[in-house]
N, C-alpha and C. Protein backbone atom coordinates (compact mmCIF):
# COMPACT_ATOMS: atom_id res chain seq x y z
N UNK A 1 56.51 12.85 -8.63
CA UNK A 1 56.83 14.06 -7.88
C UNK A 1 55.80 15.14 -8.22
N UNK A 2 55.19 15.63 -7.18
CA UNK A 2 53.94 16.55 -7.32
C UNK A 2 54.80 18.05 -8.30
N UNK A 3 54.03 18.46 -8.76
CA UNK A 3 54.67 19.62 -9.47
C UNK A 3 54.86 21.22 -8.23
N UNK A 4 55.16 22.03 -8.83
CA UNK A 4 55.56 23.07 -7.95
C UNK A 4 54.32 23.74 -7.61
N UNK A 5 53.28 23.93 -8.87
CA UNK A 5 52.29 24.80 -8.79
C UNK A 5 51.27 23.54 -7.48
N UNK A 6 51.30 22.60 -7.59
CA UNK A 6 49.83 21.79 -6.66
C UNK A 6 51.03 21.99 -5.37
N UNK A 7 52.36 21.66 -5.06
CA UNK A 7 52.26 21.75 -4.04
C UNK A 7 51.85 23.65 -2.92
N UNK A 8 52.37 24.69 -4.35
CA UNK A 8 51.83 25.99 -3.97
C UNK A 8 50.33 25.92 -3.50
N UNK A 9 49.27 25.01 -3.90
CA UNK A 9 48.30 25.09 -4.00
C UNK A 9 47.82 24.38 -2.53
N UNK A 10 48.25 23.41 -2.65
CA UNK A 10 48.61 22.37 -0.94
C UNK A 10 48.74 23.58 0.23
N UNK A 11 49.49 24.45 -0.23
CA UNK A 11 50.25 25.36 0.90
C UNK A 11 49.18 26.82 0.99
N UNK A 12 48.68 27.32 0.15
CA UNK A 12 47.13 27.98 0.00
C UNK A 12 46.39 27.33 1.12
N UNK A 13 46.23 26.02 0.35
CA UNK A 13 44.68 25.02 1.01
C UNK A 13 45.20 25.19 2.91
N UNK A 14 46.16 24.79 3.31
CA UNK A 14 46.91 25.34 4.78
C UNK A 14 46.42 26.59 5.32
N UNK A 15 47.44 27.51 4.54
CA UNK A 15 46.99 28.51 4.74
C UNK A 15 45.64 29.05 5.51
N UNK A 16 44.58 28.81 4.27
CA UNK A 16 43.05 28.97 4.50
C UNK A 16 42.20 28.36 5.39
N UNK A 17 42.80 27.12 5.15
CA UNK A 17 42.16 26.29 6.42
C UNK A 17 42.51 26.61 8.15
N UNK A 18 43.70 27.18 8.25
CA UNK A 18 43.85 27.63 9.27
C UNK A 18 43.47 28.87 9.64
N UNK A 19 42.82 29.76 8.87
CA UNK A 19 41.96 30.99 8.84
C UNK A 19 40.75 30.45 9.08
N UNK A 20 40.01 29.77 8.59
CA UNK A 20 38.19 29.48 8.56
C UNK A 20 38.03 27.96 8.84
N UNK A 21 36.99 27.50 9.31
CA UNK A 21 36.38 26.63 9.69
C UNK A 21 36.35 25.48 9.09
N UNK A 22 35.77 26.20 7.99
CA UNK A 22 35.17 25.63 6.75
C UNK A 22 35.70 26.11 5.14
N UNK A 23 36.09 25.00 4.40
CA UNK A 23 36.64 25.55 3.14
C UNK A 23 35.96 24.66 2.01
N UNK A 24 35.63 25.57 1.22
CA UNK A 24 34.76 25.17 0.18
C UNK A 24 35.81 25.03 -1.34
N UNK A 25 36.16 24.00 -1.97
CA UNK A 25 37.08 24.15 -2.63
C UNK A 25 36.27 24.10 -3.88
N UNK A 26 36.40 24.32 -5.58
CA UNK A 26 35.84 24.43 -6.21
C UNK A 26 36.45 24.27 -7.74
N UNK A 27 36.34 23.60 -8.97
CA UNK A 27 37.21 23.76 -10.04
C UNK A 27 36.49 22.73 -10.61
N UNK A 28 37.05 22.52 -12.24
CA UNK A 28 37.14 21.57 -12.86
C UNK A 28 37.17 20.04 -12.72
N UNK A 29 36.91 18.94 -12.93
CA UNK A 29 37.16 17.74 -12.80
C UNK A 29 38.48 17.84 -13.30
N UNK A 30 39.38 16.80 -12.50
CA UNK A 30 40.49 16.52 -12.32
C UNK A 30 41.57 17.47 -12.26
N UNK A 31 41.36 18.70 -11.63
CA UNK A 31 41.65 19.33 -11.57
C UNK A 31 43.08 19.49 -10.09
N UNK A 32 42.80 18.43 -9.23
CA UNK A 32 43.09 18.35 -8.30
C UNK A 32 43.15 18.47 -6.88
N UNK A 33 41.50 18.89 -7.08
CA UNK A 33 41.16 19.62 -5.69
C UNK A 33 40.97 18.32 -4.45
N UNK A 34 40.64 16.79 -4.72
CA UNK A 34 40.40 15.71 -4.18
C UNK A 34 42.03 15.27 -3.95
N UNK A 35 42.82 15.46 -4.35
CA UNK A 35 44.50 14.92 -4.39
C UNK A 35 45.08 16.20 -2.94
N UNK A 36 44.58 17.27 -3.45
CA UNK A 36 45.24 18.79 -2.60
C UNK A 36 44.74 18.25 -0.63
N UNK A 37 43.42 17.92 -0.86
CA UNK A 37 43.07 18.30 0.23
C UNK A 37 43.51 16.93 1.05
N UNK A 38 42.90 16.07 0.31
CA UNK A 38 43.91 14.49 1.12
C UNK A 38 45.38 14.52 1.30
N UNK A 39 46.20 15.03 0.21
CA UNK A 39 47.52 15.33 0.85
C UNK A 39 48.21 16.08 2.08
N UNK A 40 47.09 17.44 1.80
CA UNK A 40 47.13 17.92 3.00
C UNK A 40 46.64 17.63 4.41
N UNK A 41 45.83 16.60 4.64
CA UNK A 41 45.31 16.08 5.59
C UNK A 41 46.44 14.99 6.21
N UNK A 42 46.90 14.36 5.25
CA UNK A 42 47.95 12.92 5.82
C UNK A 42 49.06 13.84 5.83
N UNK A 43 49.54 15.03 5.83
CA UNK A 43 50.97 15.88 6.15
C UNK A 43 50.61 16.64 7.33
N UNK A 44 49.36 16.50 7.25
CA UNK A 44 49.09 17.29 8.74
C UNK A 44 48.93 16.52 9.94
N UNK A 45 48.34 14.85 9.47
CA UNK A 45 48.15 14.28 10.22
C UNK A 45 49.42 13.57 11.09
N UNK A 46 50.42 13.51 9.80
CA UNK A 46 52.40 13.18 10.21
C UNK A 46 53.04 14.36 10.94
N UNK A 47 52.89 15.32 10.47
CA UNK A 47 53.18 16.23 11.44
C UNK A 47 53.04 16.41 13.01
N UNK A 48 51.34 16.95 13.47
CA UNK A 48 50.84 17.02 14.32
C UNK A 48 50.57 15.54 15.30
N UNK A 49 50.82 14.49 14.80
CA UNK A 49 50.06 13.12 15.05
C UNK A 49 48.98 12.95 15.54
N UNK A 50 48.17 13.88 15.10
CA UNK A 50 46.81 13.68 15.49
C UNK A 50 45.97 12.97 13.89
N UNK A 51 45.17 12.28 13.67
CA UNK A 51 44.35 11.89 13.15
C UNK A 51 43.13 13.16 12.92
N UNK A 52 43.46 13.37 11.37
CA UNK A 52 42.37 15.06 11.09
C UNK A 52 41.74 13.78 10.52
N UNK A 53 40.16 14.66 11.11
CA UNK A 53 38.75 14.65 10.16
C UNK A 53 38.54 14.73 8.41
N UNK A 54 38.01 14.50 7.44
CA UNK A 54 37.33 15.31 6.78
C UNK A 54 36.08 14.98 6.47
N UNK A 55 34.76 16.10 5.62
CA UNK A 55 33.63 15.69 5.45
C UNK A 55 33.01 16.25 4.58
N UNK A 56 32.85 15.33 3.28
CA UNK A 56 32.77 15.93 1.96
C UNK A 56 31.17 16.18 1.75
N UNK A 57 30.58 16.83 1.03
CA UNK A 57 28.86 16.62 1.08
C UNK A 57 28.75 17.49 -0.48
N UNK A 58 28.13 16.89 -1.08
CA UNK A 58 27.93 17.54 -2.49
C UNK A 58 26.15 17.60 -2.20
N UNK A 59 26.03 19.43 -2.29
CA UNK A 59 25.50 19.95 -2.05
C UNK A 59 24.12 19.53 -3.09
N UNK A 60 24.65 19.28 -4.07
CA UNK A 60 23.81 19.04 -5.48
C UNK A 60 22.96 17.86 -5.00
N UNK A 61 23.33 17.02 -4.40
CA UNK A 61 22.86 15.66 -4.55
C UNK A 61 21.57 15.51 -3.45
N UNK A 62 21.10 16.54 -2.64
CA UNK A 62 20.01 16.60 -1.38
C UNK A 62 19.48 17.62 -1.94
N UNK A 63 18.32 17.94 -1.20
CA UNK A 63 17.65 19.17 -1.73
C UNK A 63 17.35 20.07 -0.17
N UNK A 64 17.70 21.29 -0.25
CA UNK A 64 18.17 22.41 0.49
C UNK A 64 17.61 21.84 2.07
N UNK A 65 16.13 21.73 2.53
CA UNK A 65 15.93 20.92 4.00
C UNK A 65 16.89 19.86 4.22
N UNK A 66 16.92 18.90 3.63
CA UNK A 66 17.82 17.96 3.86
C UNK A 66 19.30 18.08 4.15
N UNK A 67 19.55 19.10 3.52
CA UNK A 67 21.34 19.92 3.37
C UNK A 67 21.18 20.44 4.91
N UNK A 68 20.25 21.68 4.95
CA UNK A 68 20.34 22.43 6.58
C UNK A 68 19.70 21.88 7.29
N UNK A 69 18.27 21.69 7.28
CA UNK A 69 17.87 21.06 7.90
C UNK A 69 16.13 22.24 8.25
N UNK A 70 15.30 21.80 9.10
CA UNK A 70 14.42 21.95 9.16
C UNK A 70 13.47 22.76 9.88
N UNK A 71 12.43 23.41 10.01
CA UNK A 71 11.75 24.06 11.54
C UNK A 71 10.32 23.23 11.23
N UNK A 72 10.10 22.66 11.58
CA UNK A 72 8.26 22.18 11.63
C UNK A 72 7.27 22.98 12.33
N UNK A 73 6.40 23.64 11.61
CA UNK A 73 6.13 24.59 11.42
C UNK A 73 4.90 24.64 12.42
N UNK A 74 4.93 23.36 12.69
CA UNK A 74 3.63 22.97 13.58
C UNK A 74 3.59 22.67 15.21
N UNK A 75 4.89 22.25 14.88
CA UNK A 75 5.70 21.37 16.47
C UNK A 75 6.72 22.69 17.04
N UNK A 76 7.22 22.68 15.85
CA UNK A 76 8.04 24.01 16.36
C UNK A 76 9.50 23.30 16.24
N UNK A 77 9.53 22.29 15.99
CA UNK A 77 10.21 21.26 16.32
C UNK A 77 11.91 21.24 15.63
N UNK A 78 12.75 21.20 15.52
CA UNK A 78 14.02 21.60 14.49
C UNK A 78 14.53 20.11 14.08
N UNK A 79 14.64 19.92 13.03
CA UNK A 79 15.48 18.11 12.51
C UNK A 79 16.47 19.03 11.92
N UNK A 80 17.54 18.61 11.93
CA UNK A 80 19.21 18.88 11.59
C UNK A 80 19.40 18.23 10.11
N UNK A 81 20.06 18.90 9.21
CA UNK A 81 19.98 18.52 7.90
C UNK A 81 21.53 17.67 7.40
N UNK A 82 22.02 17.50 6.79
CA UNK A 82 23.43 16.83 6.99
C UNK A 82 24.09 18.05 6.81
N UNK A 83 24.43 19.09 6.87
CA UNK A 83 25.66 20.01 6.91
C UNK A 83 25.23 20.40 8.25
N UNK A 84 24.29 20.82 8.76
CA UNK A 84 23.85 20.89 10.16
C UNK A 84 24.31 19.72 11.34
N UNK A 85 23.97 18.26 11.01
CA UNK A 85 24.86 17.52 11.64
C UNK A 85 25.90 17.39 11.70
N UNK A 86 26.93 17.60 10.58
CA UNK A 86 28.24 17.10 11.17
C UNK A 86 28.62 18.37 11.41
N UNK A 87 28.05 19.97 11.24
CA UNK A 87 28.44 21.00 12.68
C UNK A 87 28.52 20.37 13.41
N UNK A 88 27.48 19.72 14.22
CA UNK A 88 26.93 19.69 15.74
C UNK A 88 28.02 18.80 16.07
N UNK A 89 28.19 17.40 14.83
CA UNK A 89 29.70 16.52 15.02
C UNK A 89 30.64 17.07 15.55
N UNK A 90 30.75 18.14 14.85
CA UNK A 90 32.39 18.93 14.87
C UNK A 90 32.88 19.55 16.00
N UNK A 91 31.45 20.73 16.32
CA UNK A 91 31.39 21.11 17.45
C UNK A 91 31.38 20.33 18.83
N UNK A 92 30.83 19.23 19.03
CA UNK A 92 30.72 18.56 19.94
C UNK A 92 31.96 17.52 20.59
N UNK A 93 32.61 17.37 19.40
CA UNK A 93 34.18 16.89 19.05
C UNK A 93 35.31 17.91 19.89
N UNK A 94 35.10 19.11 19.51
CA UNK A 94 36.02 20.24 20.10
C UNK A 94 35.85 20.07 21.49
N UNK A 95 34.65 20.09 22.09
CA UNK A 95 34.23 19.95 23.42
C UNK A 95 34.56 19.09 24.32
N UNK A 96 34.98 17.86 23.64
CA UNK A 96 35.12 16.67 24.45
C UNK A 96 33.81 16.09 24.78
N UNK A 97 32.72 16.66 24.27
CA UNK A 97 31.36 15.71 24.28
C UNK A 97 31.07 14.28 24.02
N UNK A 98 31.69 13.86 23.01
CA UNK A 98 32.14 12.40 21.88
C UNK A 98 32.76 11.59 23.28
N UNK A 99 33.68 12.13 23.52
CA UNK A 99 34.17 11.26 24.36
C UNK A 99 33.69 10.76 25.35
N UNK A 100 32.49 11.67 26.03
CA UNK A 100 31.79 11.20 27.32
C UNK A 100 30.79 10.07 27.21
């Protein structure tokens, strides 16, 4: 049985997420931030019956072009970095683009 304080914390993570786009969660190892947000995803997903997204990217592990992405300086040209792509995912998802 989850304790009182993670499910308060579950109900925050709601909260916020239904304010912003995008939520950046942050803490300690094992702290529970990987348990909070999957719980909250499969209660949202029983609820609503829709099937939610998520898309984790540890920022640490690319180096900043690769994260946003690019302008070529020569071409003029723009390459999409991985937080830049799965915007365009996300956005394009809302649209009904994916589907066409």
């Amino acid at each position: 049985m989850p304790s009182a304080k993670f499910i308060e914390k579950c109900m925050q993570l709601f909260e916020i997420q239904n304010l912003h786009h995008g939520v950046m969660m942050v803490g300690p190892t094992g702290c529970g931030k990987t348990a909070a947000w999957k719980l909250l995803l499969d209660c949202m997903t029983r609820v609503d019956g829709v099937k939610g997204e998520s898309y984790v990217i540890d920022p640490k592990a690319i180096c900043k072009d690769d994260l946003y992405g690019k302008l070529d300086a020569t071409t003029a040209e723009w390459t999409d970095g991985v937080f830049t792509g799965v915007l365009r995912k996300i956005i394009d998802n809302a649209r009904g683009e994916m589907s066409k």
